[in-house]
Protein backbone atom coordinates (compact mmCIF):
# COMPACT_ATOMS: atom_id res chain seq x y z
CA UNK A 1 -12.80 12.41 -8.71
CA UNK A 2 -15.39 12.61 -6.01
CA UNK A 3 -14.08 11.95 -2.54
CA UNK A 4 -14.60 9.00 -0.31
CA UNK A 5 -17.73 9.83 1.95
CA UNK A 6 -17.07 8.47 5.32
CA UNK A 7 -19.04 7.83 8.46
CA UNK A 8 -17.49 7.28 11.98
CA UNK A 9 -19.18 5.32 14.56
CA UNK A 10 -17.35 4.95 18.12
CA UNK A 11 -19.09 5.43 21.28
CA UNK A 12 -15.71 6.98 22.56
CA UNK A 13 -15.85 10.91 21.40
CA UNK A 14 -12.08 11.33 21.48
CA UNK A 15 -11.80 8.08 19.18
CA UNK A 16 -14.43 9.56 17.10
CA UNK A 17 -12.40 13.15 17.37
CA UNK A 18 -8.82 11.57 16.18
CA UNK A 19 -10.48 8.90 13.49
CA UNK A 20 -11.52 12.10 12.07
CA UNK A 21 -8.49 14.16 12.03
CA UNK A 22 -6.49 11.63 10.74
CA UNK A 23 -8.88 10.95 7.40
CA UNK A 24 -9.61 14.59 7.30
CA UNK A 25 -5.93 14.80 6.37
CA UNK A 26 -6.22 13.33 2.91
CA UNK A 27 -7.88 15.14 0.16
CA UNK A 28 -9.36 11.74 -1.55
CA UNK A 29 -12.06 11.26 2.53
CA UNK A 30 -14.12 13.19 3.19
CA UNK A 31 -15.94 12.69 6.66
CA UNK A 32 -19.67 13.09 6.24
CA UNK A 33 -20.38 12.62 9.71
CA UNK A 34 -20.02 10.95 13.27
CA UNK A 35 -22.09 9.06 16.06
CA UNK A 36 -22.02 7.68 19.26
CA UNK A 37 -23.58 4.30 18.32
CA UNK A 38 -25.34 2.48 15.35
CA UNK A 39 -29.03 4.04 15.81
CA UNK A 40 -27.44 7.85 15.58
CA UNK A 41 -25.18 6.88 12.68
CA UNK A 42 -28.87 4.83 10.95
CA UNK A 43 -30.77 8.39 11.67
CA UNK A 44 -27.89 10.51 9.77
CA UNK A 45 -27.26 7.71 6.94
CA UNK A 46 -31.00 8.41 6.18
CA UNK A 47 -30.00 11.92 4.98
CA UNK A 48 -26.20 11.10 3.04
CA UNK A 49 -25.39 7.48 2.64
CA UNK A 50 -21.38 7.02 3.12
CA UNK A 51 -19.29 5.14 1.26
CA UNK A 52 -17.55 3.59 3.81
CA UNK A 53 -18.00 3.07 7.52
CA UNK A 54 -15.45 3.03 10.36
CA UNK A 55 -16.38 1.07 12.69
CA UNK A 56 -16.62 0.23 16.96
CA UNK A 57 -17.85 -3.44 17.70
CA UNK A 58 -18.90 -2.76 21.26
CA UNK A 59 -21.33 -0.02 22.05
CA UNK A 60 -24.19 1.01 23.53
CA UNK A 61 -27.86 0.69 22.34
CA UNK A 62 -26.58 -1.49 19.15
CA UNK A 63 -23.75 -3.58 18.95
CA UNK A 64 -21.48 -3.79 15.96
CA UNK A 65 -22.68 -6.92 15.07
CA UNK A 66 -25.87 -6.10 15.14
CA UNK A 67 -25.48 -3.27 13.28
CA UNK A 68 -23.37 -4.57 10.60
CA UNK A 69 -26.40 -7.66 9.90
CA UNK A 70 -28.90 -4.98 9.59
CA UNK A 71 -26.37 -2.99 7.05
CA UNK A 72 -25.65 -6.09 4.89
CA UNK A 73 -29.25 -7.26 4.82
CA UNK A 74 -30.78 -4.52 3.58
CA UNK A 75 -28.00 -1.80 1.90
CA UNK A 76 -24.35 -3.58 1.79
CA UNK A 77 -22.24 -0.91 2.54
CA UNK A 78 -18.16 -1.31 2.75
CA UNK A 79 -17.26 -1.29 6.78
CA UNK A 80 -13.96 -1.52 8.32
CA UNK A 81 -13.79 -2.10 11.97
CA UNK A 82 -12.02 0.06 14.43
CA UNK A 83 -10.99 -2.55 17.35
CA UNK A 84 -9.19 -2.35 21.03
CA UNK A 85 -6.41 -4.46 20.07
CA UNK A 86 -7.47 -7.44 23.18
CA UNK A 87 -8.15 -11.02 22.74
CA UNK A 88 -11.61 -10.52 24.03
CA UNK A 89 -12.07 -7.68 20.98
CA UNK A 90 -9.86 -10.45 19.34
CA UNK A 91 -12.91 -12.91 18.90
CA UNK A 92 -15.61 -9.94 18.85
CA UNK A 93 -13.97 -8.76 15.35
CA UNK A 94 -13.57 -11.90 13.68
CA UNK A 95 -17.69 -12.06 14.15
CA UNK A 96 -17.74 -8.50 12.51
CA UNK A 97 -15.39 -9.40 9.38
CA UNK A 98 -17.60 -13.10 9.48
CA UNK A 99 -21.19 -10.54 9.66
CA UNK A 100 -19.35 -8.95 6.56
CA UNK A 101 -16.68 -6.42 7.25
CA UNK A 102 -14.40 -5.50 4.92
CA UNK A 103 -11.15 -5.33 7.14
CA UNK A 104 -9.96 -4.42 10.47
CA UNK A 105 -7.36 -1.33 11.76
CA UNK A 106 -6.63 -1.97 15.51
CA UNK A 107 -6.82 1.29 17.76
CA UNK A 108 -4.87 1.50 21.17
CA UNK A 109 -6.47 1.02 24.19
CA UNK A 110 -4.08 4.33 25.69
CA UNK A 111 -2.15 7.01 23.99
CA UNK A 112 -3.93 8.16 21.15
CA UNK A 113 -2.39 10.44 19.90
CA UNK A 114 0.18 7.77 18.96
CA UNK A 115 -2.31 6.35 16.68
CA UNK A 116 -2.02 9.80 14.60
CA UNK A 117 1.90 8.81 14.15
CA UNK A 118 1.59 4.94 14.23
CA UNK A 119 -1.34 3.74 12.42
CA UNK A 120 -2.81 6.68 10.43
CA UNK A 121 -1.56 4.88 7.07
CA UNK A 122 -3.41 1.86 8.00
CA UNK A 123 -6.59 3.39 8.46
CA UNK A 124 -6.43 5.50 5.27
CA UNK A 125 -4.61 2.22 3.02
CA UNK A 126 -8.48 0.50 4.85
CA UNK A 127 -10.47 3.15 3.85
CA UNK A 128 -9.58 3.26 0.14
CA UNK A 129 -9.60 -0.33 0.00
CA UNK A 130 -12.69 -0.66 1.39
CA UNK A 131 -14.24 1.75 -1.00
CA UNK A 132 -13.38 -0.26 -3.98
CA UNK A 133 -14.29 -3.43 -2.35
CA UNK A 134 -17.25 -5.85 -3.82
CA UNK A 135 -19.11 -5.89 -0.26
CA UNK A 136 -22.26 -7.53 -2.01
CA UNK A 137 -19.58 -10.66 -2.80
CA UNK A 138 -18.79 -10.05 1.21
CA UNK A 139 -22.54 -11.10 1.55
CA UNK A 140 -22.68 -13.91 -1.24
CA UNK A 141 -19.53 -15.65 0.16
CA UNK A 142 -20.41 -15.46 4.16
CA UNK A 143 -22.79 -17.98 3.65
CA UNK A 144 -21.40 -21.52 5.21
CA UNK A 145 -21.65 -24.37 3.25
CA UNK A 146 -24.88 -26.58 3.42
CA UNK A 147 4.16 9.16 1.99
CA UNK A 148 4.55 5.57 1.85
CA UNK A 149 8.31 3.94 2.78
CA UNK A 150 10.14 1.75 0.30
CA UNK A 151 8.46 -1.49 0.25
CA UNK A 152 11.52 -4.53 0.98
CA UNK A 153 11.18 -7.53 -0.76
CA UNK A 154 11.71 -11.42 0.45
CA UNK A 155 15.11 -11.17 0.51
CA UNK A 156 15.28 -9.85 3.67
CA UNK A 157 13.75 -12.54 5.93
CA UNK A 158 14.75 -15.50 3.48
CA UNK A 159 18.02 -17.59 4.29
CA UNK A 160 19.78 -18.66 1.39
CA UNK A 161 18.18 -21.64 -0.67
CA UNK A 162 18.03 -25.23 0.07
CA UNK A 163 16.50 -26.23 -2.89
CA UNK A 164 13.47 -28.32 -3.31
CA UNK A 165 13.04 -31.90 -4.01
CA UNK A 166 11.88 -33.08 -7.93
CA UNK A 167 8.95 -34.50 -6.05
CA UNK A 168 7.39 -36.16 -3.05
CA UNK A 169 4.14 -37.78 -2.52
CA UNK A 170 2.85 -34.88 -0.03
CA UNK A 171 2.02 -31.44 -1.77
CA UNK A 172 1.62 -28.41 -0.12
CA UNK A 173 -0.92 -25.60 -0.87
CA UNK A 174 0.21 -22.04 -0.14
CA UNK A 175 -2.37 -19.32 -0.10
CA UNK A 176 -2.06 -15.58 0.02
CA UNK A 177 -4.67 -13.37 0.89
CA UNK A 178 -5.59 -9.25 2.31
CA UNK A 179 -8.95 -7.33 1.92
CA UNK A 180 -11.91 -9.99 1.54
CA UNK A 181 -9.44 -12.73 2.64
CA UNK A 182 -11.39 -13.91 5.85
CA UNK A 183 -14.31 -14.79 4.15
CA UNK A 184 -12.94 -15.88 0.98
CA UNK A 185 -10.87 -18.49 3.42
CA UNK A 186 -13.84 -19.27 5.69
CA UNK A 187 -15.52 -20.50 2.17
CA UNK A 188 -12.86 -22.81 1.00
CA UNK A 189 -11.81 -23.89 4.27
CA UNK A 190 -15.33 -25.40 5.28
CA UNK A 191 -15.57 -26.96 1.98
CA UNK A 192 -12.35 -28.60 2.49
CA UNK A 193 -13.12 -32.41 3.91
CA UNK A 194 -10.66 -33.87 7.02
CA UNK A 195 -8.53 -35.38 4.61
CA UNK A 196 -6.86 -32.61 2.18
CA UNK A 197 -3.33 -31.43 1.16
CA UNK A 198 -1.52 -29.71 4.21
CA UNK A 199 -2.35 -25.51 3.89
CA UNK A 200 0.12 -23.04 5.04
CA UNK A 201 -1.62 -19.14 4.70
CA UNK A 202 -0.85 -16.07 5.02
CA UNK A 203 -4.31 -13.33 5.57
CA UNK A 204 -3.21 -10.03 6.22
CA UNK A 205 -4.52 -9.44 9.84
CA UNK A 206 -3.02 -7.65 12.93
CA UNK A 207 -1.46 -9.27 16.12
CA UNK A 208 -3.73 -11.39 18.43
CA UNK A 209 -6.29 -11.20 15.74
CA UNK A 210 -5.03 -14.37 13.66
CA UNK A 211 -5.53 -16.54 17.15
CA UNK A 212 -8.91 -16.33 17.39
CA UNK A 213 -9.34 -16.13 13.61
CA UNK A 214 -7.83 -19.90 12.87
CA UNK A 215 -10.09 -20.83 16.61
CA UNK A 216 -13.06 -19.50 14.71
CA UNK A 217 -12.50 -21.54 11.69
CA UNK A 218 -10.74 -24.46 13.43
CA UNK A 219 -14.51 -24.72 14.78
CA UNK A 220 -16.35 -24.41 11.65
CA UNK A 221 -14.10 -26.84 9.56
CA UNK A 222 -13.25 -30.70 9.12
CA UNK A 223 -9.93 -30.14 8.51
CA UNK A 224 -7.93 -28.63 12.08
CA UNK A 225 -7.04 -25.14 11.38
CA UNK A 226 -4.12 -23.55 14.03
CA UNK A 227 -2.12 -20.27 14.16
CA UNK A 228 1.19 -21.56 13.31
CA UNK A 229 3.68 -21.60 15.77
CA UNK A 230 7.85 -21.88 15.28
CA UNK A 231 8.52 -25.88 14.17
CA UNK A 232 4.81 -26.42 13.54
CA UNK A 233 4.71 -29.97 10.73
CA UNK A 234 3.03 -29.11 7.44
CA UNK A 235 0.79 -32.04 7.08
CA UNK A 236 -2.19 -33.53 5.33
CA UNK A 237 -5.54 -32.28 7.07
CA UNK A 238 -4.42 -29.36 8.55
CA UNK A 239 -4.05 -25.57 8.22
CA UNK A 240 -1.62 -23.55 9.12
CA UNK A 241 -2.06 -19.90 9.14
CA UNK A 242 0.65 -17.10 9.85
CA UNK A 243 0.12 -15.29 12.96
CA UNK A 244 -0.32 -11.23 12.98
CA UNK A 245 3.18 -9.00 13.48
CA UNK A 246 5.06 -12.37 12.20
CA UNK A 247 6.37 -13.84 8.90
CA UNK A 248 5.81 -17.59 7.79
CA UNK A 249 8.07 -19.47 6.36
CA UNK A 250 8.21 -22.84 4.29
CA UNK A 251 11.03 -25.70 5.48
CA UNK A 252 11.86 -29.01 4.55
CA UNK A 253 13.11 -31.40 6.77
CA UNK A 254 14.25 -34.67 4.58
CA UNK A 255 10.91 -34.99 2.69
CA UNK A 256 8.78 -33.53 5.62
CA UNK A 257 7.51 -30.09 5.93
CA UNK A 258 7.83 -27.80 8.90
CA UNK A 259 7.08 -23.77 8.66
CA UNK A 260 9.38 -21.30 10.68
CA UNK A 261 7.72 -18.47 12.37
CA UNK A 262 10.72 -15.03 12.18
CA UNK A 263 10.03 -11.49 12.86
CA UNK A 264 11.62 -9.01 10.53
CA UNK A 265 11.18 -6.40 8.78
CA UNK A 266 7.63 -5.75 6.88
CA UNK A 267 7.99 -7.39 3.44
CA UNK A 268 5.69 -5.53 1.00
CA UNK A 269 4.91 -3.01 3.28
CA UNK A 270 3.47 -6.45 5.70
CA UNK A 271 4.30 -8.37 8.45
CA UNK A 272 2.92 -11.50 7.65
CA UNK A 273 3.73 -10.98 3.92
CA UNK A 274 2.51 -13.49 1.21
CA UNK A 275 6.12 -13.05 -0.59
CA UNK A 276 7.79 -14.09 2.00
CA UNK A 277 5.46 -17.62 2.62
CA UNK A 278 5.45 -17.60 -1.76
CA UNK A 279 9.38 -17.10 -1.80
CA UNK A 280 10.42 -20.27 0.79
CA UNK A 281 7.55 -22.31 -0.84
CA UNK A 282 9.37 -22.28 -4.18
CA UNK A 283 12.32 -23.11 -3.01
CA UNK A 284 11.41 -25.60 0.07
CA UNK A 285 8.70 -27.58 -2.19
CA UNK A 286 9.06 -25.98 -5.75
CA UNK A 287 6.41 -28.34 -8.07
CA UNK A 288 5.35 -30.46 -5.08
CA UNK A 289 3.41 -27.35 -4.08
CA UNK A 290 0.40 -25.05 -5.29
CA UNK A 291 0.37 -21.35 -5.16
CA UNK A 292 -2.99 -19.26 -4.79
CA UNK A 293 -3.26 -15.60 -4.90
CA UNK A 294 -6.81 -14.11 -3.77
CA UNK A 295 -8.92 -11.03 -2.86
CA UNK A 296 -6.83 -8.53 -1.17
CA UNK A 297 -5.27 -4.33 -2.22
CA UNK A 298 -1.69 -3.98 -3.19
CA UNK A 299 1.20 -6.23 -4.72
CA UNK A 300 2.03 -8.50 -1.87
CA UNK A 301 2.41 -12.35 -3.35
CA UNK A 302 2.89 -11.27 -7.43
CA UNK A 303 7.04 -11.77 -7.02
CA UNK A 304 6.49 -14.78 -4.49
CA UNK A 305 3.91 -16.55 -6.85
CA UNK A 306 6.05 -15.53 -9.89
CA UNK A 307 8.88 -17.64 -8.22
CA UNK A 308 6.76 -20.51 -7.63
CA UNK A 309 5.44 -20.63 -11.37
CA UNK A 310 8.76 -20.48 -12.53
CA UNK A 311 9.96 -23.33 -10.18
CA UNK A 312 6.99 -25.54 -11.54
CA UNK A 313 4.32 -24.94 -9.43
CA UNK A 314 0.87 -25.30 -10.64
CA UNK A 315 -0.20 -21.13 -9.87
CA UNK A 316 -3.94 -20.23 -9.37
CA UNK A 317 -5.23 -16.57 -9.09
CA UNK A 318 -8.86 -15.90 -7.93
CA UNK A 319 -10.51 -14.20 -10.51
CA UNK A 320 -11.93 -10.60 -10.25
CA UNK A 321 -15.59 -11.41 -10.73
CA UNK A 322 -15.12 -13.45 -7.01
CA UNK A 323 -12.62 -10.82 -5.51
CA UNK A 324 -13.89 -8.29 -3.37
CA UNK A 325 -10.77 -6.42 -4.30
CA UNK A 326 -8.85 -7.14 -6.96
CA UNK A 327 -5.51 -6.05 -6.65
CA UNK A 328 -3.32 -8.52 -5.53
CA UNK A 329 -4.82 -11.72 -8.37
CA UNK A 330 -3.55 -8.51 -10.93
CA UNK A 331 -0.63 -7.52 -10.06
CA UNK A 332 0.01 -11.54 -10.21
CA UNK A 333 -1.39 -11.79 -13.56
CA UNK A 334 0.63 -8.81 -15.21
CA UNK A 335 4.18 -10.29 -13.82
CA UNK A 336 2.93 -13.57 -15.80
CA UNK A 337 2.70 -15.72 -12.28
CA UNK A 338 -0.68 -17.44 -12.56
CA UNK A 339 -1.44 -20.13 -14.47
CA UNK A 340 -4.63 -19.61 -14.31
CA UNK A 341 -7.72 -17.68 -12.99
CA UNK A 342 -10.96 -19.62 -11.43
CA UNK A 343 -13.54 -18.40 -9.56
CA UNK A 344 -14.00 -18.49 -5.92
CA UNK A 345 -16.20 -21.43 -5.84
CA UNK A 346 -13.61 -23.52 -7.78
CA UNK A 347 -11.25 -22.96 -5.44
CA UNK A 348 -11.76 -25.85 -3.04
CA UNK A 349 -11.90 -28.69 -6.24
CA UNK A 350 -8.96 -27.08 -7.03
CA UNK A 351 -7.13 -27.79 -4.16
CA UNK A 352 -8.03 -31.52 -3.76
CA UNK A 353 -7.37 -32.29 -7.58
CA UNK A 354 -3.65 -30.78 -7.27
């Protein structure tokens, strides 16, 4: 199997020097090449195209942005952004992944050579993903609407069950999402009018990230979008999505809805993990709710969604002609959780008709 061809571009040489010891480590990357800011990295593409590109947002000459409307206009090419983990490179990345990026891997702003220790699995988990990802359906679905530990399941940050009522008159939609997911959302969500069933999402996304992703959207949409916070009410017209470094749960209160924001361990190897929102939505709302598993690498959400099919849920999976990555909408399908598969575009319909 031919290796993953890589180029790094960070205007910070040390950056550039540890991003490439740390995916020179694995035998499956190989880095083709470095540069200091998008028009070096253009002159050296020229001569071996990569198949993936790490990424800095600011820099000199060419921004990021920039840089990544050029790429996706003219020769989509996977990217994942390398970001200063700040609420001003908060909002600057969610532009990037919105301009088409595949995902993001946060970098400190000190201590590097922790990132070799702390985060070298994240980068290399981006990498791979991003080299299997659909980045021409990154382009097609951006446009707005006229030595891996032991993976823990749900069990650990679920309290025991309450058990759901046979049915309300308020349903609740839970979606779980990774690689892809911030555009796939972004498409649904602005196609979603003011009044809709009350959302409650987990996207795979770092801390301080998820903020100024739901601001983004929360501008861009009817319906109010908000990082959840601890006690937040699940209601009709509004969005809730789990914030980075924290898990989201379902609750019921009588025959309201309320989500509970825990830390915890990483659930699936993630911390917000789609089990864990799945998991308390089968047993808070059981049929009353709607389960949707989309674009993203990895397994998180198959066991959750499982457990909401099985306690009458009406299961959805995104199908992998839409995905950007389909992994997660398989693993789904294989354990028997899905209902059925639709299309991106179906998506929204889908969650009005219930």
């Amino acid at each position: 199997m031919k290796p993953i061809k890589v180029m790094i571009v960070d205007d910070s040489a040390v950056v550039r020097q540890v991003l490439s010891s740390v995916l020179s480590s694995d035998p499956t990357i190989q880095v083709i090449g470095t540069a200091a800011d998008p028009l070096f990295a253009l002159d050296k593409m020229q001569r071996e195209w990569p198949d993936v590109i790490v990424l800095d947002v600011e820099m000199p000459r060419m921004d990021g942005i920039t840089f990544l409307k050029k790429l996706m206009a003219e020769r989509p090419t996977p990217v994942v952004i390398c970001s200063t983990l700040t609420e001003k490179g908060a909002a600057t990345t969610m532009q990037a992944l919105a301009a088409g990026a595949v995902s993001i891997v946060t970098k400190p702003q000190a201590s590097l050579s922790k990132f070799l220790v702390n985060a070298s699995d994240d980068l290399l988990n981006a990498v791979k993903a991003a080299a299997r990802a659909n980045v021409r359906r990154l382009v097609k679905d951006k446009t707005p609407p006229a030595a891996v530990p032991g993976k823990l399941n749900a069990d650990v940050i679920l309290p025991p069950a309450q058990g759901a009522m046979a049915r309300t008159t308020e349903r609740v939609v839970a979606i779980g999402t990774s690689t892809g997911g911030t555009q796939a959302l972004e498409y649904i969500l602005t196609r979603l009018p003011r009044v809709c069933p009350a959302l409650v999402i987990v996207q795979h996304m770092p801390e301080r990230f998820t903020a100024a992703f739901a601001e983004r959207l929360n501008g861009l949409c009817e319906l109010e979008v908000l990082e959840a916070r601890h006690g937040d009410r699940v209601v009709p017209g509004r969005a809730l999505i789990a914030p980075g470094g924290r898990h989201l749960l379902l609750k019921r209160s009588g025959a309201q809805y309320l989500v509970e924001v825990v830390d915890g361990p990483p659930v699936s190897r993630h911390k917000p993990s789609v089990d864990v929102l799945f998991r308390s939505t089968a047993r808070a709302a059981g049929a009353n709710a709607t389960g949707i598993i989309m674009t993203g690498m990895g397994d998180d959400g198959a066991r959750g969604l499982r457990e909401m099919h099985e306690a009458g849920a009406l299961t959805l999976g995104q199908d992998e002609a839409s995905c950007v990555v389909y992994g997660m909408p398989r693993e789904a399908m294989k354990l028997g959780a899905v209902s059925r598969e639709i299309p991106l575009e179906q998506i929204p319909n889908a969650i009005l008709r219930g």
